[in-house]
Structure formats: C-alpha cells, structure tokens
Protein backbone atom coordinates (compact mmCIF):
# COMPACT_ATOMS: atom_id res chain seq x y z
CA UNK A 1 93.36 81.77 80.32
CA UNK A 2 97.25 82.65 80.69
CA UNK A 3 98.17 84.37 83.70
CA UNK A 4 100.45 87.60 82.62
CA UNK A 5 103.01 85.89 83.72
CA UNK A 6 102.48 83.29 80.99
CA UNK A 7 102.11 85.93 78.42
CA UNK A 8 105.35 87.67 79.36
CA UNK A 9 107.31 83.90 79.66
CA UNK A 10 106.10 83.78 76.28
CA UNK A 11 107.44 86.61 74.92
CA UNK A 12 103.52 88.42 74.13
CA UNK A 13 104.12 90.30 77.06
CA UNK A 14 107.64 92.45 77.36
CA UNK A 15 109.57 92.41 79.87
CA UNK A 16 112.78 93.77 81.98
CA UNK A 17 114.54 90.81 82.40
CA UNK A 18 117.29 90.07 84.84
CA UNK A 19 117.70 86.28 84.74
CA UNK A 20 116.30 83.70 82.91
CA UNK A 21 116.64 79.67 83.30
CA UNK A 22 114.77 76.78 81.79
CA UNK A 23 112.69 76.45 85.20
CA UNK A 24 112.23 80.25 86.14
CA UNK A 25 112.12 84.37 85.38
CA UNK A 26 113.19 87.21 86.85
CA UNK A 27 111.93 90.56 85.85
CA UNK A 28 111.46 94.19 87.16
CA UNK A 29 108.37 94.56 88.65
CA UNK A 30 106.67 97.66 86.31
CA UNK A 31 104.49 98.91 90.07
CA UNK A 32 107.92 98.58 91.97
CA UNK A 33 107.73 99.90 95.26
CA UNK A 34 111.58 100.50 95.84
CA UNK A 35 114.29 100.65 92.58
CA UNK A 36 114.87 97.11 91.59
CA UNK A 37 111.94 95.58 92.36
CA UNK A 38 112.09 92.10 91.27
CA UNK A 39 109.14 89.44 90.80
CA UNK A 40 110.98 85.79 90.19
CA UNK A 41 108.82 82.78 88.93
CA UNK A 42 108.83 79.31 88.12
CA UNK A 43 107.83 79.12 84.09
CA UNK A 44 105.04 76.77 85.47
CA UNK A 45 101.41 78.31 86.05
CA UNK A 46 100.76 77.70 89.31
CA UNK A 47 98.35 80.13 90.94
CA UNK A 48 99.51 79.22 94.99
CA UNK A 49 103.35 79.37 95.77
CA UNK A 50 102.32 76.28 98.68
CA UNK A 51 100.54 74.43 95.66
CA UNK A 52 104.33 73.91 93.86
CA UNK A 53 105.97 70.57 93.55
CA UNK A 54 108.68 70.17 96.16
CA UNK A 55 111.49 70.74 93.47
CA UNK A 56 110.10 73.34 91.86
CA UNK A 57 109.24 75.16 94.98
CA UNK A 58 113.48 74.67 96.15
CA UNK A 59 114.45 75.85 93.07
CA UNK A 60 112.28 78.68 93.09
CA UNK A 61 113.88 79.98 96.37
CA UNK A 62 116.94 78.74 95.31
CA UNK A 63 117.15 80.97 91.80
CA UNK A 64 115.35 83.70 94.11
CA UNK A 65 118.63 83.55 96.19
CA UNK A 66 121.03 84.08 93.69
CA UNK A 67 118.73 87.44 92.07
CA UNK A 68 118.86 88.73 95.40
CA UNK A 69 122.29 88.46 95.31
CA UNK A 70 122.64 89.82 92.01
CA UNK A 71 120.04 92.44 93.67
CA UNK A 72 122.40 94.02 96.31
CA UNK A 73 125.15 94.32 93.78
CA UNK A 74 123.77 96.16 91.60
CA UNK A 75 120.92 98.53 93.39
CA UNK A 76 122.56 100.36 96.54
CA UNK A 77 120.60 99.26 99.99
CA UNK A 78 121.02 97.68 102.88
CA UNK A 79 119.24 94.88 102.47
CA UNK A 80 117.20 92.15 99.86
CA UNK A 81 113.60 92.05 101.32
CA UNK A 82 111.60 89.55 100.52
CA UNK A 83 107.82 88.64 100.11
CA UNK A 84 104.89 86.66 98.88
CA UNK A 85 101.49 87.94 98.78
CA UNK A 86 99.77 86.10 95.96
CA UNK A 87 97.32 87.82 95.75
CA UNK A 88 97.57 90.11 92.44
CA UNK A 89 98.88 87.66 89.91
CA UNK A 90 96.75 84.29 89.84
CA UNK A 91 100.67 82.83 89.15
CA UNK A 92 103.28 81.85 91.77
CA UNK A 93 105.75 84.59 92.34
CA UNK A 94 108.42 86.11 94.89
CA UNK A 95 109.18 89.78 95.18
CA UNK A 96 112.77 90.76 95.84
CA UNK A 97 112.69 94.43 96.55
CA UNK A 98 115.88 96.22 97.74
CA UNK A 99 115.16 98.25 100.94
CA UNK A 100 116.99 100.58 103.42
CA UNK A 101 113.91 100.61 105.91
CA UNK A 102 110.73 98.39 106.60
CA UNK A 103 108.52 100.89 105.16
CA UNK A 104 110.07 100.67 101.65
CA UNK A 105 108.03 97.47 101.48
CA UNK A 106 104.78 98.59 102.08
CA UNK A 107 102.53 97.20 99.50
CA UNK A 108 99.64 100.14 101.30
CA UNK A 109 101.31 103.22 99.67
CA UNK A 110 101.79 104.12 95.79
CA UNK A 111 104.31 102.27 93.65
CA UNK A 112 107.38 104.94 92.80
CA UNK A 113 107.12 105.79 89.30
CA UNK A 114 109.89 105.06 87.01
CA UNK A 115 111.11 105.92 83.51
CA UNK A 116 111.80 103.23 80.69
CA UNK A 117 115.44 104.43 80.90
CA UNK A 118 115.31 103.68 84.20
CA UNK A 119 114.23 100.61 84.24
CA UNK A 120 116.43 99.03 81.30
CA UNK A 121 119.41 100.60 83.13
CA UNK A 122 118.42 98.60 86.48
CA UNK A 123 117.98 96.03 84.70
CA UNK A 124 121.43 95.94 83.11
CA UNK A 125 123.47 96.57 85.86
CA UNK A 126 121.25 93.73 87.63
CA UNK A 127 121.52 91.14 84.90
CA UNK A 128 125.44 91.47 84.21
CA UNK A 129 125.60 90.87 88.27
CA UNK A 130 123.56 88.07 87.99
CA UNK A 131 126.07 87.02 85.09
CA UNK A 132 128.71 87.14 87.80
CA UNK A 133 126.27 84.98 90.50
CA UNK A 134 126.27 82.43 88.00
CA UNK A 135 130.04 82.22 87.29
CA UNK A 136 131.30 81.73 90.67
C-alpha cells in the first residue's frame, strides 16, 4: 500500500507545495509545530532515510538545503531546524521547521493550528523564495 506520501506525489492527496523536482517534494507539514513547517522527500518510497541509495540520500539533503534556505527567507526566525524521526510516515522524510528557540521543535506538545489561508500564503511566499534559490 502507498505511503501518504505516495498519494500526495501523486496528486490523490493535496498538498502545499513549496518545491518540486523530478527526484523530490517539499510541502507544508498540515501538524506543523512552528509556521513553515516543511517535510521534504525523495519521490521514491523508502520507509528508512539510512535505507536510501547514496545519491538519492545526497540529493535529498542537498534539495533539503536549498528549502531551508528558501525557509528563512520567507518565514521570520532565527534559525532552519532540522530533524528526522521516521517514525509517523512509513516514507523517508526531513522536517525543516523554522524556530526562534529549541522548544519550538518539540514533537511532545500539540501541533499549532493553522488556517487554509494561512497555509497557502506560507506557502507562496516560500515557493517564490525557493524560485530565487534556484536562480542564483
């Protein structure tokens, strides 16, 4: 059975996307514990981030790297933080959440509720940025 993560790299799923390639997705994370939270993927169903190829696994980090980047441009906070649990989603993913303190990655407390609007405006400003990534 397809992992949701399948489903929404098919398009049977919707999404909030912020970057897309042939390899990998990036998308707002709809239990985000911080504005912006961002799970990135490689299109291929792999249920353990350590079970990746060795190119897919680089070019995982390295499309993570430019999100982040994307990220911090378009959500104010101090930094990118990153993590991999692996736990939820029986499909290989990174969480990019923007934070301002260590607790505003705490998987332990509630996710922050957010409206659609919200999140398609996030997801705008973070997706033109990205835009920008990519050009330079």
């Amino acid at each position: 059975m397809a992992s949701i993560f399948s489903r929404i790299i098919a398009g049977e799923i919707p999404c909030h996307k912020i970057a897309e390639n042939e390899d990998y997705l990036a998308f707002l994370d709809i239990n985000p514990r911080a504005e912006g939270h961002t799970l990135v993927i490689p299109k291929q169903e792999v249920d353990y981030i350590f079970d990746l190829e060795d190119a897919t696994y680089a070019g995982l980090w390295a499309f993570s790297r430019k999100v982040a980047t994307a990220l911090e441009k378009a959500v104010p906070c101090k930094r990118i933080g990153i993590t991999v649990i692996g736990l939820e989603v029986p499909h290989a993913h990174v969480h990019l959440i923007p934070i301002n303190r260590v607790a505003d990655i705490n998987f332990e407390r509630p996710p922050i509720q957010l409206s659609q609007e919200t999140f398609a405006a996030i997801a705008k400003r973070a997706a033109a940025a990205f835009e920008e990534v990519e050009r330079k």
